[in-house]
Each structure stands twice: as structure tokens, then as C-alpha cells.
PDB file of N, CA and C in Angstrom:
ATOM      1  N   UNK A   1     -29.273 -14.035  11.283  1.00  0.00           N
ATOM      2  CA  UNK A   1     -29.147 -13.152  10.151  1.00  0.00           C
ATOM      3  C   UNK A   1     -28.045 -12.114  10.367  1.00  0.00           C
ATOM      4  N   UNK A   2     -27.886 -11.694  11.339  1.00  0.00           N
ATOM      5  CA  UNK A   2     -26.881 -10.856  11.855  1.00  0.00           C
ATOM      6  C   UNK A   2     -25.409 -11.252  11.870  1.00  0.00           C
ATOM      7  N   UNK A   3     -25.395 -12.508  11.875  1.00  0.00           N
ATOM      8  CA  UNK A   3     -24.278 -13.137  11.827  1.00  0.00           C
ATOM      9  C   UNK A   3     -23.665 -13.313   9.918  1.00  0.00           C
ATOM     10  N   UNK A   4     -24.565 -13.628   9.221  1.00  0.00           N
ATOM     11  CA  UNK A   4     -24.093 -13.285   8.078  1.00  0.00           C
ATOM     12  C   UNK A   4     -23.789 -11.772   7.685  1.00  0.00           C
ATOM     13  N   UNK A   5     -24.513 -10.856   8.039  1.00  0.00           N
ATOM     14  CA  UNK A   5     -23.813  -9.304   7.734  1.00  0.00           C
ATOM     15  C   UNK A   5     -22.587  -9.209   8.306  1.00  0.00           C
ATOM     16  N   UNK A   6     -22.215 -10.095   9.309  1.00  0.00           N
ATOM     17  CA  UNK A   6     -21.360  -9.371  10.141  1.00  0.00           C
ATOM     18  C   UNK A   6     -19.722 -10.607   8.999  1.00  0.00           C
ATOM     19  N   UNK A   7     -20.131 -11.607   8.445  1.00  0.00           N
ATOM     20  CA  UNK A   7     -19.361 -12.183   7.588  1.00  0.00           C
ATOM     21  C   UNK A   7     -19.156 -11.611   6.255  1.00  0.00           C
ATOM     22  N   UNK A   8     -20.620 -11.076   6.025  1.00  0.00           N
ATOM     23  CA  UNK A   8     -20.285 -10.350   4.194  1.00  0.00           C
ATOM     24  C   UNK A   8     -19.408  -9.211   4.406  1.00  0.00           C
ATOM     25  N   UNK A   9     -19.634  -8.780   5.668  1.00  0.00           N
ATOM     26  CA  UNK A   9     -18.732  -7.426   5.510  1.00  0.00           C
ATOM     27  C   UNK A   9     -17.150  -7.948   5.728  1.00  0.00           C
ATOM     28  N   UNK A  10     -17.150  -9.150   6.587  1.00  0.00           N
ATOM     29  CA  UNK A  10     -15.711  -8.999   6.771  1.00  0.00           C
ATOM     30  C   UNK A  10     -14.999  -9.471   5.227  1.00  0.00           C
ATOM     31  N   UNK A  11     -16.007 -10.416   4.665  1.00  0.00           N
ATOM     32  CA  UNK A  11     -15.185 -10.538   3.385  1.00  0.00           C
ATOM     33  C   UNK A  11     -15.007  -9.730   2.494  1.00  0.00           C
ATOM     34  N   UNK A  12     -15.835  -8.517   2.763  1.00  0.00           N
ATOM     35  CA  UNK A  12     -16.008  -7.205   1.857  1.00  0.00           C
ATOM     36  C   UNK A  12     -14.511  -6.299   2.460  1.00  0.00           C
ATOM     37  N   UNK A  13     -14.525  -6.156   3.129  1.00  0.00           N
ATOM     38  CA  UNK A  13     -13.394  -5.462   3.983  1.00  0.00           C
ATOM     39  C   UNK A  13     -12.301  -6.363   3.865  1.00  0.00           C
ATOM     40  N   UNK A  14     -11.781  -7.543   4.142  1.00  0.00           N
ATOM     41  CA  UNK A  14     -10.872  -8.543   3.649  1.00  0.00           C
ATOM     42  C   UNK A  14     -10.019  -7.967   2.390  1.00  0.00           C
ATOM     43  N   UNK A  15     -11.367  -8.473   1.357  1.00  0.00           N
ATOM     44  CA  UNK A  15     -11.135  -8.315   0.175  1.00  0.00           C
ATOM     45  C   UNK A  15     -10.504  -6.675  -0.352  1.00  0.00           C
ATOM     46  N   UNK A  16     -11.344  -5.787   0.061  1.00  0.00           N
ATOM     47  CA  UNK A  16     -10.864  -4.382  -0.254  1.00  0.00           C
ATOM     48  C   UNK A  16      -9.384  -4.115   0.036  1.00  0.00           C
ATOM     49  N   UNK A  17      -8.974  -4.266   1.370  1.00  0.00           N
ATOM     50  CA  UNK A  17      -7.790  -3.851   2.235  1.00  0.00           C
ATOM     51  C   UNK A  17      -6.468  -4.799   1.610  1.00  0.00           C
ATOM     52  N   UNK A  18      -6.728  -6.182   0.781  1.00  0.00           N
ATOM     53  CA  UNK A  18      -6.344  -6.876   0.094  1.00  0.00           C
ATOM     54  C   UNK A  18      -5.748  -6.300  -1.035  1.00  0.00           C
ATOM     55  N   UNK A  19      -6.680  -5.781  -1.835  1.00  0.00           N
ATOM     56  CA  UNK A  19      -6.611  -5.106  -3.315  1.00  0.00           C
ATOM     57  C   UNK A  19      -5.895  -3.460  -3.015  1.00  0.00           C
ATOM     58  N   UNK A  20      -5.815  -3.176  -1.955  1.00  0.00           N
ATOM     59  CA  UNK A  20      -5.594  -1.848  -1.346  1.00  0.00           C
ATOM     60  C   UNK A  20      -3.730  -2.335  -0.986  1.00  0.00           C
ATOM     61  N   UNK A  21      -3.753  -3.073  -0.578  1.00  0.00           N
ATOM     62  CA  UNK A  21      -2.120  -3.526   0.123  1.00  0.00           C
ATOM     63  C   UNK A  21      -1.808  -4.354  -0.860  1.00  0.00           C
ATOM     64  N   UNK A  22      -2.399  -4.501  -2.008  1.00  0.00           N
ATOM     65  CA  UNK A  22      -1.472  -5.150  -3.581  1.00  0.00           C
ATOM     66  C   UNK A  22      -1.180  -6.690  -2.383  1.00  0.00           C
ATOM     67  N   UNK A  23      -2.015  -7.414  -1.669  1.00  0.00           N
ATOM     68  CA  UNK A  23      -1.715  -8.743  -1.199  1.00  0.00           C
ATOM     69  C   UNK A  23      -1.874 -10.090  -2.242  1.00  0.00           C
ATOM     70  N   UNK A  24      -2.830  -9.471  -3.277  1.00  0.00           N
ATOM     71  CA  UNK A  24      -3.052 -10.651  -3.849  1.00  0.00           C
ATOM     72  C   UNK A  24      -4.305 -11.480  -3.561  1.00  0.00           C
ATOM     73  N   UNK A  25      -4.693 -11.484  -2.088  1.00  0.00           N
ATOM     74  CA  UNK A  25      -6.247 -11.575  -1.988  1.00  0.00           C
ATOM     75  C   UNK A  25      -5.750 -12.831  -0.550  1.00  0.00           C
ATOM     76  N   UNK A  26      -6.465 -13.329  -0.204  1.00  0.00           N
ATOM     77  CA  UNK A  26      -6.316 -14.490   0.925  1.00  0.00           C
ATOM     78  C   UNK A  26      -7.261 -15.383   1.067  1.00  0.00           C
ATOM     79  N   UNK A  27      -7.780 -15.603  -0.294  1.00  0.00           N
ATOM     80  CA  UNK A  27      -8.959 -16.426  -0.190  1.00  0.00           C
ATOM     81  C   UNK A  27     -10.455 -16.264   0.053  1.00  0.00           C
ATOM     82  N   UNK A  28     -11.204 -17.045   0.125  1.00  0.00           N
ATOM     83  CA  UNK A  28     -12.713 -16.375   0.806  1.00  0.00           C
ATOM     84  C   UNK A  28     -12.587 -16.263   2.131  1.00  0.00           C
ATOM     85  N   UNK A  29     -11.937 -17.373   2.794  1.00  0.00           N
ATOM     86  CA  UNK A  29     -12.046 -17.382   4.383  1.00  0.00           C
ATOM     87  C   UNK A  29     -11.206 -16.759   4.666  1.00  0.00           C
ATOM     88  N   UNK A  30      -9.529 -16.707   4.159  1.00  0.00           N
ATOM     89  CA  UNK A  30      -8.809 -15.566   4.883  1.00  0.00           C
ATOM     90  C   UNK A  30      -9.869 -14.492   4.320  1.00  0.00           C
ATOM     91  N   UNK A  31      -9.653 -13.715   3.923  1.00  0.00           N
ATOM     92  CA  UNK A  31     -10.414 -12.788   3.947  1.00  0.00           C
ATOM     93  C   UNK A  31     -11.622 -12.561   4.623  1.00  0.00           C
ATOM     94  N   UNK A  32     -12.247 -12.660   5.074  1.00  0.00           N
ATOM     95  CA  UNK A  32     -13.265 -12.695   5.702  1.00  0.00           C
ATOM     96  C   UNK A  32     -12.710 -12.778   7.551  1.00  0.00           C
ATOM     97  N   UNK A  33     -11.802 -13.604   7.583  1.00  0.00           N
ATOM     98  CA  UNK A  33     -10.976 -13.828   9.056  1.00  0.00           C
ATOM     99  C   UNK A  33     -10.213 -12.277   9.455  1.00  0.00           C
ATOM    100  N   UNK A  34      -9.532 -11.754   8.113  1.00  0.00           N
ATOM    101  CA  UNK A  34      -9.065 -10.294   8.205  1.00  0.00           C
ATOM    102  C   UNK A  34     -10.147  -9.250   8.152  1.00  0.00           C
ATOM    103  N   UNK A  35     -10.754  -9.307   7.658  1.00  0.00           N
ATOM    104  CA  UNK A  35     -12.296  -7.984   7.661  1.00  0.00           C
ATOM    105  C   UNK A  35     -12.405  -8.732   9.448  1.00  0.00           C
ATOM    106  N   UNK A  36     -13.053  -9.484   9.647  1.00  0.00           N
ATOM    107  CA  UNK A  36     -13.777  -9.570  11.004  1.00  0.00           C
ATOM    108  C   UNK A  36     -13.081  -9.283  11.521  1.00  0.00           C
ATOM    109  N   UNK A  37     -11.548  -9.489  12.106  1.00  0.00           N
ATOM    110  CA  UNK A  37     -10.687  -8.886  12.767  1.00  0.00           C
ATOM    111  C   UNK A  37      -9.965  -7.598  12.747  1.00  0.00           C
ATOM    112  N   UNK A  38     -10.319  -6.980  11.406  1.00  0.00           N
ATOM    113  CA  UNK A  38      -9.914  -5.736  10.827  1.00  0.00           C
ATOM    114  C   UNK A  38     -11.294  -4.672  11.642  1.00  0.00           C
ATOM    115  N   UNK A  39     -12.412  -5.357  11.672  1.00  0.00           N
ATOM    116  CA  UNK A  39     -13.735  -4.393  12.176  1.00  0.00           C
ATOM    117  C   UNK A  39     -13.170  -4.399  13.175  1.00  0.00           C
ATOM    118  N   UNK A  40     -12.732  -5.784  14.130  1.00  0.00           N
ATOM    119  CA  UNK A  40     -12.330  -5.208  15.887  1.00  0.00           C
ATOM    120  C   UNK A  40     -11.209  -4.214  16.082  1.00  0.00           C
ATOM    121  N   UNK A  41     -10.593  -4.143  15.472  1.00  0.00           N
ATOM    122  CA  UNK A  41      -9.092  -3.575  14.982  1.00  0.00           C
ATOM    123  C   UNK A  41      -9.746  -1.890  14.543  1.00  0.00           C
ATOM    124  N   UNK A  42     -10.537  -1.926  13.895  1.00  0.00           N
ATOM    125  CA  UNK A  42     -11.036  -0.022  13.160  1.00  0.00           C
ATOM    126  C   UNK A  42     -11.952   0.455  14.033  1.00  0.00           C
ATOM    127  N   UNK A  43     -12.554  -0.730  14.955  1.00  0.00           N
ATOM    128  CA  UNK A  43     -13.308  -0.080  15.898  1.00  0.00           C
ATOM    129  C   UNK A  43     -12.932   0.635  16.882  1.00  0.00           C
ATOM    130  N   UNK A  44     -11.940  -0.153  17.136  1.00  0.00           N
ATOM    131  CA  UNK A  44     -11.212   0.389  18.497  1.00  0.00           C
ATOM    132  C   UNK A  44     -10.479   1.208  18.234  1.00  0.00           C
ATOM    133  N   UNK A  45      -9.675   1.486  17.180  1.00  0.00           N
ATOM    134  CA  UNK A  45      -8.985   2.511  16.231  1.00  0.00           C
ATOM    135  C   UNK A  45      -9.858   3.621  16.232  1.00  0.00           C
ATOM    136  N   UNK A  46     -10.903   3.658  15.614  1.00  0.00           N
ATOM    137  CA  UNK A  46     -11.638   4.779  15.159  1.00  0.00           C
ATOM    138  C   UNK A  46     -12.176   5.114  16.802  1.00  0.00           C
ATOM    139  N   UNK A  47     -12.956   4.703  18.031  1.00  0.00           N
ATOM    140  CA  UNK A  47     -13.456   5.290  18.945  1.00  0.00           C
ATOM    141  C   UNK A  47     -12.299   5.186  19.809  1.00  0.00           C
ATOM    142  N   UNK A  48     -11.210   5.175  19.836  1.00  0.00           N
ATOM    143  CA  UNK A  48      -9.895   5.975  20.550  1.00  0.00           C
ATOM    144  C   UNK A  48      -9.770   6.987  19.920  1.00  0.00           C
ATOM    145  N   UNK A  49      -9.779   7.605  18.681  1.00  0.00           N
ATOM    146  CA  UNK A  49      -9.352   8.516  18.363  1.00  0.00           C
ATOM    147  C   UNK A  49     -10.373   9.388  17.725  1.00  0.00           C
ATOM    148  N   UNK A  50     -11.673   8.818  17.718  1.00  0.00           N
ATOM    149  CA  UNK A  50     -13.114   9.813  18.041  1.00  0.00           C
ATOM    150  C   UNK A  50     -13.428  10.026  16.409  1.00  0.00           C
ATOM    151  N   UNK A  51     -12.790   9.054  15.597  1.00  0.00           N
ATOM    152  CA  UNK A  51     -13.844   9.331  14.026  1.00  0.00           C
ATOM    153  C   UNK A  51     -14.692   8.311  14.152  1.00  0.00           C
ATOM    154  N   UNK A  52     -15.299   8.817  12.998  1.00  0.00           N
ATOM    155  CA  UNK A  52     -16.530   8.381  12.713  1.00  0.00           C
ATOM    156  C   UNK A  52     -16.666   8.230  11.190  1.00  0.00           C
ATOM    157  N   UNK A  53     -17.371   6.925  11.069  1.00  0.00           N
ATOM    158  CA  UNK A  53     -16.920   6.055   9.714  1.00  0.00           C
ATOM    159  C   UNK A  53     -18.530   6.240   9.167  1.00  0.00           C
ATOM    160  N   UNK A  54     -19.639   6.977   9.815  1.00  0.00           N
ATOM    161  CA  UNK A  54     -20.871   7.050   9.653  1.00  0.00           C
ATOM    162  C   UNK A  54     -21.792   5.443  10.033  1.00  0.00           C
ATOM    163  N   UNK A  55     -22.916   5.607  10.399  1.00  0.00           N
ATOM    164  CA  UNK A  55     -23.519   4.459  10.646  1.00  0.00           C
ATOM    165  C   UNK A  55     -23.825   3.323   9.337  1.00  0.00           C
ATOM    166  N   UNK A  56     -24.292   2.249   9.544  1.00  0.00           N
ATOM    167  CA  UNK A  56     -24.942   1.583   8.606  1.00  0.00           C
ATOM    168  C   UNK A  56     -23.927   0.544   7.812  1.00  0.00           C
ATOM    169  N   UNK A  57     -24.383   0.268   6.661  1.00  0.00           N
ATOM    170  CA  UNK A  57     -23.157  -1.186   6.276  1.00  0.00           C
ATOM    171  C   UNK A  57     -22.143  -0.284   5.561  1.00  0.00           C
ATOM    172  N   UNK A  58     -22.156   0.919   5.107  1.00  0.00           N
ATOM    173  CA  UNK A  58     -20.990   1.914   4.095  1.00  0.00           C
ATOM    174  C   UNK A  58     -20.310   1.758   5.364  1.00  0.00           C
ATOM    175  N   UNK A  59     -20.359   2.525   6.596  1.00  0.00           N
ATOM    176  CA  UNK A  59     -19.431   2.748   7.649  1.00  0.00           C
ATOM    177  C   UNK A  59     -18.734   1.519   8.071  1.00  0.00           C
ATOM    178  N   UNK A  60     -19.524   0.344   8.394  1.00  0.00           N
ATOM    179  CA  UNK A  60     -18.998  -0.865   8.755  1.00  0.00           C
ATOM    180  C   UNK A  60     -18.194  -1.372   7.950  1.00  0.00           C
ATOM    181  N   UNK A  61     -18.227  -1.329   6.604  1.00  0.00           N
ATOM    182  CA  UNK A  61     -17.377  -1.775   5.284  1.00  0.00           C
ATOM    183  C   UNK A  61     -15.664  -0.972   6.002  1.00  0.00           C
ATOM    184  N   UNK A  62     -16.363   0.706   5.584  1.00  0.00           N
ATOM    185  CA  UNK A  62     -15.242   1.275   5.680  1.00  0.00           C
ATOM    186  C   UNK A  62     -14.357   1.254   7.191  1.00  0.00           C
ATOM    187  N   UNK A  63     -14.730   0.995   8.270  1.00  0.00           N
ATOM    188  CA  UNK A  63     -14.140   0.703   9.689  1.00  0.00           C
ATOM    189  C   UNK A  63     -13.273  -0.474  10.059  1.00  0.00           C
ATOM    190  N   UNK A  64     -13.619  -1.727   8.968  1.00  0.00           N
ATOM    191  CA  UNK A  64     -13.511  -2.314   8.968  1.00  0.00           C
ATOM    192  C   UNK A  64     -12.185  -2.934   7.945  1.00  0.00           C
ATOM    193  N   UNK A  65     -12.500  -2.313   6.565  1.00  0.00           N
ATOM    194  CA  UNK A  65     -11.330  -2.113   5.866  1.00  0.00           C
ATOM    195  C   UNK A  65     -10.244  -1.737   6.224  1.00  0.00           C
ATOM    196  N   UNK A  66     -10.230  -0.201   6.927  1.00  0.00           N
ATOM    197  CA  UNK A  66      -9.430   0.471   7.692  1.00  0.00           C
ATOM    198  C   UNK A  66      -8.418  -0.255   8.690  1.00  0.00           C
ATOM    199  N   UNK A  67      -9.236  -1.252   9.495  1.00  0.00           N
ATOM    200  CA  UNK A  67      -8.691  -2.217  10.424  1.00  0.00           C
ATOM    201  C   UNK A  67      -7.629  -3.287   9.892  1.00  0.00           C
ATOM    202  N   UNK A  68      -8.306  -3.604   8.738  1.00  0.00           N
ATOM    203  CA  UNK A  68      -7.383  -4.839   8.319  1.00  0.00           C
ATOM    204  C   UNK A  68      -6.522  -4.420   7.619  1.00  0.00           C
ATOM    205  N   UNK A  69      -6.379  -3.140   6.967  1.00  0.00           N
ATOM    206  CA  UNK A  69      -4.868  -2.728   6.464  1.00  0.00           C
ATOM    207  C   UNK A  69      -4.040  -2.430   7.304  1.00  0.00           C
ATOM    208  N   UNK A  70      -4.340  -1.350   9.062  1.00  0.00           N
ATOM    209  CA  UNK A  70      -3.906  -1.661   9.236  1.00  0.00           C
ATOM    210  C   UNK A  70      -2.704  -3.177  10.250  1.00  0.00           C
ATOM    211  N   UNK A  71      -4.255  -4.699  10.076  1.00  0.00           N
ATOM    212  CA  UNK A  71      -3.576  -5.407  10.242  1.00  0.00           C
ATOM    213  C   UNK A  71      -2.336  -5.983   9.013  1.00  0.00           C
ATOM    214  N   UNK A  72      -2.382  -5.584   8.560  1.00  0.00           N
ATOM    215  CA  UNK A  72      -1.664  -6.153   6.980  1.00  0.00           C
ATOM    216  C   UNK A  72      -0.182  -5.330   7.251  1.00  0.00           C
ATOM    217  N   UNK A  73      -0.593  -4.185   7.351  1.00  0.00           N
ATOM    218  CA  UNK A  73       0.561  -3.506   7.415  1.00  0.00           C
ATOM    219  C   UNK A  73       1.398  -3.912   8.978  1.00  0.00           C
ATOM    220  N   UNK A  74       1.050  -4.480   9.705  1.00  0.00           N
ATOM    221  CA  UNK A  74       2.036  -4.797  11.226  1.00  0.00           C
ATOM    222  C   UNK A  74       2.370  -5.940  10.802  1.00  0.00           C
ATOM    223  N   UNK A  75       1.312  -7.443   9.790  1.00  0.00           N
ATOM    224  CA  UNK A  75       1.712  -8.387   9.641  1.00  0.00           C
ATOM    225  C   UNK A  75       3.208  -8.476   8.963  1.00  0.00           C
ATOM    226  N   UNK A  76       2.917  -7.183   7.781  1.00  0.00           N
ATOM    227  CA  UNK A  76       4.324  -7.094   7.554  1.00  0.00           C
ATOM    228  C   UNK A  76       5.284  -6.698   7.707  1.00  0.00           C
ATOM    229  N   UNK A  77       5.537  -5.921   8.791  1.00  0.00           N
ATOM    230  CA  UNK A  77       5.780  -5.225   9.531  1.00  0.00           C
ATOM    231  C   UNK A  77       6.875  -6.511  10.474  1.00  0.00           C
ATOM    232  N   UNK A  78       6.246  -7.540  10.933  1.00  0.00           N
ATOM    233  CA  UNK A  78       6.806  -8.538  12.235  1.00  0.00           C
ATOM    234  C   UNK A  78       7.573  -9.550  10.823  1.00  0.00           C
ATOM    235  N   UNK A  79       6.626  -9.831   9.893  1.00  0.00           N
ATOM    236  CA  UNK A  79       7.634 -10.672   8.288  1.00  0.00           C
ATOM    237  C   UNK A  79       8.594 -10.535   8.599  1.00  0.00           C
ATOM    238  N   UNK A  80       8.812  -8.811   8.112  1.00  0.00           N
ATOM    239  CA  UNK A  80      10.326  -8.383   8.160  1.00  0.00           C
ATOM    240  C   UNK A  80      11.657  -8.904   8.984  1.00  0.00           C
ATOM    241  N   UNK A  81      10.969  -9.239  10.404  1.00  0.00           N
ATOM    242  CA  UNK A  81      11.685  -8.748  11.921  1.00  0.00           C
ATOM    243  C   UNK A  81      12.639 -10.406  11.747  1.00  0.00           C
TER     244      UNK A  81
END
């Protein structure tokens, strides 16, 4: 069961950071591949630099969102290069 929260959010976070960076969206599974990697990405982001996104699925949404923009933003970032 844990394993699906930990998928709704990434597609929740995917999707947001998507509509947030005007991407156009990446599908169900991209999206969901960017939230899950966007949470490892805001986690480590946010407890290096000591915020706090509050507990529970609002925080995880938002930690997680956070992460994958800014993976979005380096992806395009290397596009460029």
C-alpha cells in the first residue's frame, strides 16, 4: 500500500512541476518517474538546507514537486549545452 502513495504522489508532483515549467505534461509514467525522482531530489534539497515542507501527503506533494522542477530546470539546462 505504501508503494502506491509513494506513486500517486510522484504522479501528483510530476504532473504539477509539469504545468508549473509550461512542459506540456510527460505522460502518466513520465510523470510519475519525475515526481519519484523529484521527491529524492526535494528531499535532499530541503534537509541540506533545513526547510520543512510540513509532514503528511500536502508536504510530500509539495517536496516533491519542488524536486522535479528543479529536475526540469537542469534537464534544460544540459538541452541547451
Amino acid at each position: 500500500m505504501e508503494f502506491l502513495w509513494f506513486a500517486l504522489v510522484g504522479m501528483i508532483a510530476g504532473w504539477l512541476a509539469g504545468l508549473m515549467m509550461k512542459t506540456g505534461g510527460f505522460g502518466a509514467l513520465g510523470n510519475m518517474i519525475l515526481g519519484v525522482l523529484g521527491a529524492m531530489v526535494g528531499g535532499y534539497l530541503f534537509r541540506n538546507f533545513g526547510i520543512s515542507a510540513g509532514g503528511g501527503l500536502l508536504g510530500s506533494i509539495v517536496t516533491a514537486t519542488a524536486g522535479a522542477i528543479v529536475l526540469i530546470v537542469v534537464i534544460r539546462l544540459v538541452k541547451r549545452i
